[in-house]
N, C-alpha and C. Protein backbone atom coordinates (compact mmCIF):
# COMPACT_ATOMS: atom_id res chain seq x y z
N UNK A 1 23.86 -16.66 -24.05
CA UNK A 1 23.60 -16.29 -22.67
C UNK A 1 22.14 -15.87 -22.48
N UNK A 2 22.09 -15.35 -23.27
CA UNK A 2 20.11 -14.69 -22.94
C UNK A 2 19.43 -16.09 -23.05
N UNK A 3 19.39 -16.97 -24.08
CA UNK A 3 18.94 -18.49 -23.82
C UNK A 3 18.99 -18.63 -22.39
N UNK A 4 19.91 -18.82 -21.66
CA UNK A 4 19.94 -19.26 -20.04
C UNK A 4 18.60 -18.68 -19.50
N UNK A 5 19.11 -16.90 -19.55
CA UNK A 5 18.27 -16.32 -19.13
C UNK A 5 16.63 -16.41 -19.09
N UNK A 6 16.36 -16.70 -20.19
CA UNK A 6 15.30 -17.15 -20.69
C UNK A 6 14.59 -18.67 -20.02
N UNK A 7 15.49 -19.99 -19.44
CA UNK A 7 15.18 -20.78 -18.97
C UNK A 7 14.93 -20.29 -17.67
N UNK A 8 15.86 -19.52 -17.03
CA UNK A 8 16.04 -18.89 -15.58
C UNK A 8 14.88 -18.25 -15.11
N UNK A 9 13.99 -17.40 -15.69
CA UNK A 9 13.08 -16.45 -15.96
C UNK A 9 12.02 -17.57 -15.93
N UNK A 10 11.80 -18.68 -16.68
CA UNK A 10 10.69 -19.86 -16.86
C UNK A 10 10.78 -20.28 -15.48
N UNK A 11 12.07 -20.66 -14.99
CA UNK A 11 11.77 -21.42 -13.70
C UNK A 11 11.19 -20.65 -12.63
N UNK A 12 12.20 -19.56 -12.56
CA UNK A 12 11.39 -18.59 -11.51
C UNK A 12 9.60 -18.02 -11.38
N UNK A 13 9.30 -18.10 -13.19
CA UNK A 13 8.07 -17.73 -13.28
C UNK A 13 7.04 -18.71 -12.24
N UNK A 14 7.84 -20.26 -12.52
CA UNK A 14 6.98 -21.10 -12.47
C UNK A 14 6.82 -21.48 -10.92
N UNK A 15 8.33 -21.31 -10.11
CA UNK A 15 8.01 -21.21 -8.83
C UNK A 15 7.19 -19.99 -8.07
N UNK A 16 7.04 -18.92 -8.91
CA UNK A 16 5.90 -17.71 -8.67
C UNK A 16 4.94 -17.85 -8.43
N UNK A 17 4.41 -18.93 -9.34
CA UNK A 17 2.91 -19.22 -9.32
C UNK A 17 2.48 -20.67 -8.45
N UNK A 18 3.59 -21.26 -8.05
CA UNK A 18 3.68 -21.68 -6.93
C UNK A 18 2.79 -23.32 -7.29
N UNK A 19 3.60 -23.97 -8.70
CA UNK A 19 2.93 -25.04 -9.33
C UNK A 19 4.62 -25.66 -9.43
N UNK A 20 4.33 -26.29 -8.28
CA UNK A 20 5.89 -27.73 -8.41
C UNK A 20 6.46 -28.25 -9.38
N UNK A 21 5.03 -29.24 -10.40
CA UNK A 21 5.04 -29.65 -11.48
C UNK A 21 5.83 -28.85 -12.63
N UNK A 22 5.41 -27.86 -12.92
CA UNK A 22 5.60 -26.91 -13.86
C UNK A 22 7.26 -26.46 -13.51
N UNK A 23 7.24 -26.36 -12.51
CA UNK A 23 8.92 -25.46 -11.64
C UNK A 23 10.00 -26.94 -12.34
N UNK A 24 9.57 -28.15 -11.58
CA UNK A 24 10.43 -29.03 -11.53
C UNK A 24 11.14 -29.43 -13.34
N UNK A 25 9.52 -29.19 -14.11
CA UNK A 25 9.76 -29.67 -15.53
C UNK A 25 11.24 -28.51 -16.13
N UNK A 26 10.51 -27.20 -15.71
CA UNK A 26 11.74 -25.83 -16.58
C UNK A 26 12.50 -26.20 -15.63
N UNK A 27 12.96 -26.57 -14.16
CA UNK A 27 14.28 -26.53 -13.87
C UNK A 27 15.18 -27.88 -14.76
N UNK A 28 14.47 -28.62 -14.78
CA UNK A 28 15.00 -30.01 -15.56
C UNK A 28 15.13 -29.36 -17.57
N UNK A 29 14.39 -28.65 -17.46
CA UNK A 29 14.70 -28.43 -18.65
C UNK A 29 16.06 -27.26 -19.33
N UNK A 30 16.37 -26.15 -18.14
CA UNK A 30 16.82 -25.56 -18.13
C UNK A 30 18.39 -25.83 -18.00
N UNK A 31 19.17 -27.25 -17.35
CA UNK A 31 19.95 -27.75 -17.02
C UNK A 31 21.02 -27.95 -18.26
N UNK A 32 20.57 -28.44 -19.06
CA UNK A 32 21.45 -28.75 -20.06
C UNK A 32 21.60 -27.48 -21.37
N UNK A 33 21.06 -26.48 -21.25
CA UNK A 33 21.36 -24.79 -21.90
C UNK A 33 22.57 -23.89 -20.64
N UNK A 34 22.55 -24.38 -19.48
CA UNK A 34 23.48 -23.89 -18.49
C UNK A 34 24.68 -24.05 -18.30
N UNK A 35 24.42 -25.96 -18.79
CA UNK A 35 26.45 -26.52 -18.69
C UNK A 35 26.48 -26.58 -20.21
N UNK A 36 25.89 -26.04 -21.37
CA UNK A 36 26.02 -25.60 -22.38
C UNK A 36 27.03 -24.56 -22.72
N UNK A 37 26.31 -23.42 -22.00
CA UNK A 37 27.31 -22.27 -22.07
C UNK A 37 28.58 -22.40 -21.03
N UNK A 38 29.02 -23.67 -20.04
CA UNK A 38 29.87 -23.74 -19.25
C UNK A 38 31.01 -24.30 -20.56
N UNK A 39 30.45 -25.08 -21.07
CA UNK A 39 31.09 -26.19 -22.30
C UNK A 39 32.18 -24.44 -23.14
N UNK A 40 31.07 -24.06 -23.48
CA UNK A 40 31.44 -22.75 -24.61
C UNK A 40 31.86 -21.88 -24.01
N UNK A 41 32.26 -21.86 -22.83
CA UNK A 41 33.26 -21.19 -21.85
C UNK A 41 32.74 -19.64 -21.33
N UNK A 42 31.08 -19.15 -22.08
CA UNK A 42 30.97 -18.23 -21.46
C UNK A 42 30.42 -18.29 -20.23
N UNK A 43 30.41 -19.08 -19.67
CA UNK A 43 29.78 -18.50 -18.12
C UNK A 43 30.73 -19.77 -17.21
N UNK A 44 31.23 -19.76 -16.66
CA UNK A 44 32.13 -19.69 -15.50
C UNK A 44 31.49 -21.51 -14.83
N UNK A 45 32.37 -22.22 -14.35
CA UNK A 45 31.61 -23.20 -13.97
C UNK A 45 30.99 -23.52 -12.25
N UNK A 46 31.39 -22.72 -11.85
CA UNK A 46 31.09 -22.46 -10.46
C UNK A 46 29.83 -21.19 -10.25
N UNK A 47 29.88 -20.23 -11.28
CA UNK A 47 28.54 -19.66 -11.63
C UNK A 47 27.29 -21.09 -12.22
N UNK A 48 27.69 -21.32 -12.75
CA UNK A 48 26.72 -22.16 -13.17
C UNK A 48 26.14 -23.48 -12.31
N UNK A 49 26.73 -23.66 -11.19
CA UNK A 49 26.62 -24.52 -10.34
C UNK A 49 26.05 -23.92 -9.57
N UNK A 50 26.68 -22.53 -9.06
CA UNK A 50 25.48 -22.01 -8.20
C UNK A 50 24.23 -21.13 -8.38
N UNK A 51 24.04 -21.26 -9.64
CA UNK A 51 22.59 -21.10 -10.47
C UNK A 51 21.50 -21.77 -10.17
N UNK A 52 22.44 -23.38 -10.57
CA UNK A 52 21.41 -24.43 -10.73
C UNK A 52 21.13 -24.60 -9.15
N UNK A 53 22.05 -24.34 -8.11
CA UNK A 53 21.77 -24.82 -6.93
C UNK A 53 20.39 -23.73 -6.72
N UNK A 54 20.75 -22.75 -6.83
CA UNK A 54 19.58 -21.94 -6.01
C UNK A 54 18.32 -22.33 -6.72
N UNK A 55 18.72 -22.49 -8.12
CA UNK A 55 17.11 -23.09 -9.18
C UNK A 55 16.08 -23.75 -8.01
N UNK A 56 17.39 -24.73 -7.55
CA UNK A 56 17.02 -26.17 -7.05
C UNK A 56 16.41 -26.02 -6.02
N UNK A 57 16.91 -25.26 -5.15
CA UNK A 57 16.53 -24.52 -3.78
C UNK A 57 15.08 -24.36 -3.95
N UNK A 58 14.83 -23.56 -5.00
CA UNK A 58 13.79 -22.29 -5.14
C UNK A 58 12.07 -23.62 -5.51
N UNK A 59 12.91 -24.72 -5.98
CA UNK A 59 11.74 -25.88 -6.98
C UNK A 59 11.34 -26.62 -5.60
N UNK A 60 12.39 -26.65 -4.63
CA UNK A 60 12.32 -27.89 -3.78
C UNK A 60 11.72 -27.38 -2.62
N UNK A 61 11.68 -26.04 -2.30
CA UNK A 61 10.88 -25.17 -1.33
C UNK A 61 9.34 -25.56 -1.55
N UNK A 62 8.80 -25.47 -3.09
CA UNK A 62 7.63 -25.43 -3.54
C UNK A 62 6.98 -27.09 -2.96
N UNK A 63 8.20 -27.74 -2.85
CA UNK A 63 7.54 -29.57 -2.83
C UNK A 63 7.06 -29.66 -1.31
N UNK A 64 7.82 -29.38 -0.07
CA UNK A 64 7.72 -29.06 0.98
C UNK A 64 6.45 -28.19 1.74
């Protein structure tokens, strides 16, 4: 779980600094450590969907 966290924390950093490129790469990278831990049953699969949604939200604001 802290792994996630750790991708979660990259993406957000990266939409902080307000560089698309950088946001879009950690949200894409962050995707498959998320339905990882959905697989290994600790985190919930509807949590994890609406993780990635807001990720997505947060990357796609920056493109706009």
């Amino acid at each position: 779980r802290s792994m996630v966290r750790t991708y979660i924390k990259k993406v957000n950093a990266a939409v902080a600094s307000g560089d698309y490129e950088q946001a879009q790469a950690a949200f894409v990278s962050s995707q498959p450590y998320i339905d990882k831990m959905v697989n290994k049953g600790i985190m919930h699969k509807n949590t994890a969907a609406r993780t990635k949604s807001r990720l997505n939200a947060r990357v796609f604001a920056l493109k706009g």
